[in-house]
N, C-alpha and C. Protein backbone atom coordinates (compact mmCIF):
# COMPACT_ATOMS: atom_id res chain seq x y z
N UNK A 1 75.88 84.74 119.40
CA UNK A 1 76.55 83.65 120.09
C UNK A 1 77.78 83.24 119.29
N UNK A 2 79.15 83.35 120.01
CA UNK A 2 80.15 83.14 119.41
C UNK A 2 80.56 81.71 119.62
N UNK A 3 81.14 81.14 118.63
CA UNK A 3 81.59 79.45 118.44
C UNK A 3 83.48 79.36 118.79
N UNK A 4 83.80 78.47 119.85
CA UNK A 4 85.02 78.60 119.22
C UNK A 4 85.26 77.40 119.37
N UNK A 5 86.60 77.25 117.79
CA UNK A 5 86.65 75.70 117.72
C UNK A 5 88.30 75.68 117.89
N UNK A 6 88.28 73.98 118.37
CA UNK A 6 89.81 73.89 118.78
C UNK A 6 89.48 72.69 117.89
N UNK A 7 90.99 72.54 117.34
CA UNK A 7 91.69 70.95 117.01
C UNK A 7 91.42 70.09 117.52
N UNK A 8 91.38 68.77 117.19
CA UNK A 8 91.32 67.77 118.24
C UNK A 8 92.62 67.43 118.17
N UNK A 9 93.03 66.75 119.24
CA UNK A 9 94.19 66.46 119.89
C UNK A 9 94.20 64.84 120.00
N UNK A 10 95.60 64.61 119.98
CA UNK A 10 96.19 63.36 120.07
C UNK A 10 95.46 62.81 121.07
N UNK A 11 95.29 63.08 122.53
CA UNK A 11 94.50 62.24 123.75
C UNK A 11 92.57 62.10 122.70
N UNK A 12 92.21 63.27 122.59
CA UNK A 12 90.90 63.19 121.80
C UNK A 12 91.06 62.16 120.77
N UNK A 13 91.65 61.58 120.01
CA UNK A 13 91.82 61.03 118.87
C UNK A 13 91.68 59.39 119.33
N UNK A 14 92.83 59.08 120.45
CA UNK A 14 92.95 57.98 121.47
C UNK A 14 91.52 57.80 121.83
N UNK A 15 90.75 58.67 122.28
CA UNK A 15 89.49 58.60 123.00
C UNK A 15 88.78 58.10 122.02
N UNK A 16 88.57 58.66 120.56
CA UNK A 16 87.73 58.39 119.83
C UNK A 16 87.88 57.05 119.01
N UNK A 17 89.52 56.57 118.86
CA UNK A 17 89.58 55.18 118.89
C UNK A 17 89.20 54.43 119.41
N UNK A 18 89.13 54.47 120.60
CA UNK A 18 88.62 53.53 121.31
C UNK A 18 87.30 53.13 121.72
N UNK A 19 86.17 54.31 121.66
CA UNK A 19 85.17 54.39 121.59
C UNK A 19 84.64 53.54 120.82
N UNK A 20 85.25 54.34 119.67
CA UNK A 20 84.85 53.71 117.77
C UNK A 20 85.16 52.28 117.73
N UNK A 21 86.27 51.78 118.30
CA UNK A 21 86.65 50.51 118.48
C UNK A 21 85.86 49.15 119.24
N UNK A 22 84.85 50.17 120.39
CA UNK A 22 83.75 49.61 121.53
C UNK A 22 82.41 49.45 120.64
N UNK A 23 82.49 49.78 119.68
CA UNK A 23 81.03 49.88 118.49
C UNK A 23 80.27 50.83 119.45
N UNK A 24 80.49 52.20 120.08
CA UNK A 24 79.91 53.26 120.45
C UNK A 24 79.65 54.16 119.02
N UNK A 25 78.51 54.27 118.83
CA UNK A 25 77.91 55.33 117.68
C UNK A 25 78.54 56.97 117.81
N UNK A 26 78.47 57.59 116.57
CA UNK A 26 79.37 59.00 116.33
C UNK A 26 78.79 59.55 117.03
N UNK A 27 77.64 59.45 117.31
CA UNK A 27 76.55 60.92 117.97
C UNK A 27 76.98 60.98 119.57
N UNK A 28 77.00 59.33 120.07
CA UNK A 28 77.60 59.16 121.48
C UNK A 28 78.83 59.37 121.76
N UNK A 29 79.59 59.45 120.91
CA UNK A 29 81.30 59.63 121.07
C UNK A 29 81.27 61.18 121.28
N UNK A 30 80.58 61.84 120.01
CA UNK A 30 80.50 63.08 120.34
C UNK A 30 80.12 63.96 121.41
N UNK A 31 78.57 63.35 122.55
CA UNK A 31 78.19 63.74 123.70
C UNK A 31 79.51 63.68 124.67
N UNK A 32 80.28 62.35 124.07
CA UNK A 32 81.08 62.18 126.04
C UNK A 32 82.78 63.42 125.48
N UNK A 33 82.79 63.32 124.35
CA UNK A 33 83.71 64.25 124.27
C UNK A 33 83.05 66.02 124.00
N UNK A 34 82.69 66.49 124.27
CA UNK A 34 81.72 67.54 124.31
C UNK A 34 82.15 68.26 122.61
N UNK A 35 81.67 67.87 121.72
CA UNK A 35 82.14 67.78 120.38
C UNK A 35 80.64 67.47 119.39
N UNK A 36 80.76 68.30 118.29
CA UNK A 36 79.73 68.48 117.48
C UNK A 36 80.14 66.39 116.82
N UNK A 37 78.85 66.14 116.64
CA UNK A 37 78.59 64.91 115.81
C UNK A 37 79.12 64.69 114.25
N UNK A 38 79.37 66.06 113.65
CA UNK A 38 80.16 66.39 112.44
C UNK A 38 81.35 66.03 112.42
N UNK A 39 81.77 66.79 113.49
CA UNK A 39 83.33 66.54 113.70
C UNK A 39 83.76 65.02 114.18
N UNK A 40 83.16 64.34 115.06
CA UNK A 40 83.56 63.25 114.84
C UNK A 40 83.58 61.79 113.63
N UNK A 41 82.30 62.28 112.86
CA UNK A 41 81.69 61.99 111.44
C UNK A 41 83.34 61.85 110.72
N UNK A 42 83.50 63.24 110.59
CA UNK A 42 84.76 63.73 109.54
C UNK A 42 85.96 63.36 110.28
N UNK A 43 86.61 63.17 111.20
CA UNK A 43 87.57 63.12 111.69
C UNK A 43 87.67 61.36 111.59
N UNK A 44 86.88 60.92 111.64
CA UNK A 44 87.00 59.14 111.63
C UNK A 44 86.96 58.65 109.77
N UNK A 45 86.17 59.62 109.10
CA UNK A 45 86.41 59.20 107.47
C UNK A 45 87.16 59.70 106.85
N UNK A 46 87.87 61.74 107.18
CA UNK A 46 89.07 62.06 106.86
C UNK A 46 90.34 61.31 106.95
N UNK A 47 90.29 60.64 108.13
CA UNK A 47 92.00 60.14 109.05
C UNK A 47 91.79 59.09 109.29
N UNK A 48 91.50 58.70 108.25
CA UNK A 48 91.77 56.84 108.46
C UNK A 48 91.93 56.25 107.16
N UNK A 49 92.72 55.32 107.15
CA UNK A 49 93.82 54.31 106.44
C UNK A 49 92.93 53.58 105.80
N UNK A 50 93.15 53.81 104.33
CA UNK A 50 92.60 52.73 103.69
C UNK A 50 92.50 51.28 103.87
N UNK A 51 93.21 50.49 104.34
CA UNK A 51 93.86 49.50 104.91
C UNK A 51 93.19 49.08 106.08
N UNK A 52 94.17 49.86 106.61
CA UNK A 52 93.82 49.43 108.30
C UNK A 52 92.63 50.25 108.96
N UNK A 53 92.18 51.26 108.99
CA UNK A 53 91.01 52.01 109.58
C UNK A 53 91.63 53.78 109.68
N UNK A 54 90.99 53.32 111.08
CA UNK A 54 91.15 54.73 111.72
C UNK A 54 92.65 54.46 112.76
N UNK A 55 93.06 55.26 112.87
CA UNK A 55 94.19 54.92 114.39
C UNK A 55 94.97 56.08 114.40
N UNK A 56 94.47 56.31 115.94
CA UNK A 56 94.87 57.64 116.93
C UNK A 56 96.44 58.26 116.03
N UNK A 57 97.48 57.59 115.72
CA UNK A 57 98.82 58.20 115.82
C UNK A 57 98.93 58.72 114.05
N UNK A 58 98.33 57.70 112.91
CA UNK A 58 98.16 58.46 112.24
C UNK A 58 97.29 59.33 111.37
N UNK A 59 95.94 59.26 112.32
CA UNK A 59 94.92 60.39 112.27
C UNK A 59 95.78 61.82 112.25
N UNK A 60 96.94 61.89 113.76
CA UNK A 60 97.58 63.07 114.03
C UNK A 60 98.53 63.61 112.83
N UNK A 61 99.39 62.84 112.50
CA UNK A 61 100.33 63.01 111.95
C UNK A 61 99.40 63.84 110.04
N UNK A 62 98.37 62.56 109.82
CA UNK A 62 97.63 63.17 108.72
C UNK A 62 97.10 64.69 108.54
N UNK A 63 96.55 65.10 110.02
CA UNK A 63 96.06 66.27 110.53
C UNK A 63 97.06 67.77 110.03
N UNK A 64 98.23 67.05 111.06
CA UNK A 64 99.23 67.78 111.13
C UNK A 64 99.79 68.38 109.27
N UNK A 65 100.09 67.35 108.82
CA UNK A 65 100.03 67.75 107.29
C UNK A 65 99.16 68.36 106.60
N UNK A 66 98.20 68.57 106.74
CA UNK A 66 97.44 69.07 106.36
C UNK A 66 97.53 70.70 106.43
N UNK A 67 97.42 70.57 107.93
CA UNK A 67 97.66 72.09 108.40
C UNK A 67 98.95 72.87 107.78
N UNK A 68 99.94 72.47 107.70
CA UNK A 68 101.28 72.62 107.40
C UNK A 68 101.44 72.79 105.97
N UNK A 69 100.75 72.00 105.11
CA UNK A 69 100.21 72.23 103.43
C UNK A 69 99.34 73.46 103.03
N UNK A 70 98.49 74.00 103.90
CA UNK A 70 97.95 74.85 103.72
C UNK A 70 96.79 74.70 102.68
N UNK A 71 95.94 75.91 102.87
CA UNK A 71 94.49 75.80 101.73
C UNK A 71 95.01 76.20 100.26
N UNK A 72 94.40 75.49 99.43
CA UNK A 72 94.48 75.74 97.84
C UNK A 72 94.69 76.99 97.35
N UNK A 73 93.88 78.24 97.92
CA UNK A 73 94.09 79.38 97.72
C UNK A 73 95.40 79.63 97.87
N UNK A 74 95.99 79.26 99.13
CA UNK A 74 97.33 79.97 99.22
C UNK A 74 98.51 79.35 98.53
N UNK A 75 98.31 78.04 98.51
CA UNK A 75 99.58 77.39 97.08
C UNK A 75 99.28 77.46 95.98
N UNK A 76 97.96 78.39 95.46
CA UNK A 76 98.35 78.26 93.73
C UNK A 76 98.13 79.91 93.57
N UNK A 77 98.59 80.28 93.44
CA UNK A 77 98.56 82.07 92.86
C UNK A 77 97.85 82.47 91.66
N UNK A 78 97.51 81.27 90.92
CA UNK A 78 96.97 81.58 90.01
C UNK A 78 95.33 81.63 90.55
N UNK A 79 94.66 80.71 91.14
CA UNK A 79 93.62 80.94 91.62
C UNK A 79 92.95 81.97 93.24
N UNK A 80 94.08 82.39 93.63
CA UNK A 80 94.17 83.61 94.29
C UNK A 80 93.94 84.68 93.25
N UNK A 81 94.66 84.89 92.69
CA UNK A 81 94.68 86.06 91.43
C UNK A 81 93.18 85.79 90.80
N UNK A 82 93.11 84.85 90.62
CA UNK A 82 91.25 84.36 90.24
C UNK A 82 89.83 85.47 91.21
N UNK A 83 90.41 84.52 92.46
CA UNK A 83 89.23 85.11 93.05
C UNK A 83 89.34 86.29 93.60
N UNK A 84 91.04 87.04 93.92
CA UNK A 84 90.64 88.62 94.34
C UNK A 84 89.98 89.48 93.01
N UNK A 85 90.26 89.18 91.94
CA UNK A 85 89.84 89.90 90.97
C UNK A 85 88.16 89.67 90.63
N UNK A 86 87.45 88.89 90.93
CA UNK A 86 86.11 88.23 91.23
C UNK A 86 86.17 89.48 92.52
N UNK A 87 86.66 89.88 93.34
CA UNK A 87 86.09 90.73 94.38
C UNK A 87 86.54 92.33 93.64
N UNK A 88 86.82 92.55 93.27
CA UNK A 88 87.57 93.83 92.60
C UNK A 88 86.55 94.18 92.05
């Protein structure tokens, strides 16, 4: 059984604000958006503002950086060079 996962999206994010905002629990946010209970878990304690909370516009923008920064492996060469040689 194959999994496939998509991003959540700016309208998804809106959705889950507002939910989250209604004191609707992660597990229920997750049923009405057809979405693992993890992912909404992580997406509300990843992308949200020390400060102010959670909120739809810069959940996205946080997201977006992220993606665009890329994984550890690929910005440090030194720990690339680490672990292909661990496979060698």
């Amino acid at each position: 059984m194959e999994q496939i996962y998509s991003h959540i999206e700016l309208n998804e994010r809106c959705e889950i604000y507002r939910l989250h905002a209604d004191g609707i629990s992660r597990r229920q946010i997750a049923d009405r958006l057809g979405r693992s209970p993890s992912i909404i878990s992580r997406e509300l304690q990843r992308n949200a503002l020390p400060k102010s909370g959670y909120k739809p516009s810069s959940a996205d923008r946080m997201a977006m950086a992220r993606k665009r920064r890329g994984s550890k492996i690929e910005r440090l060469s030194s720990l690339k060079t680490y672990v292909l040689d661990l496979w060698a």
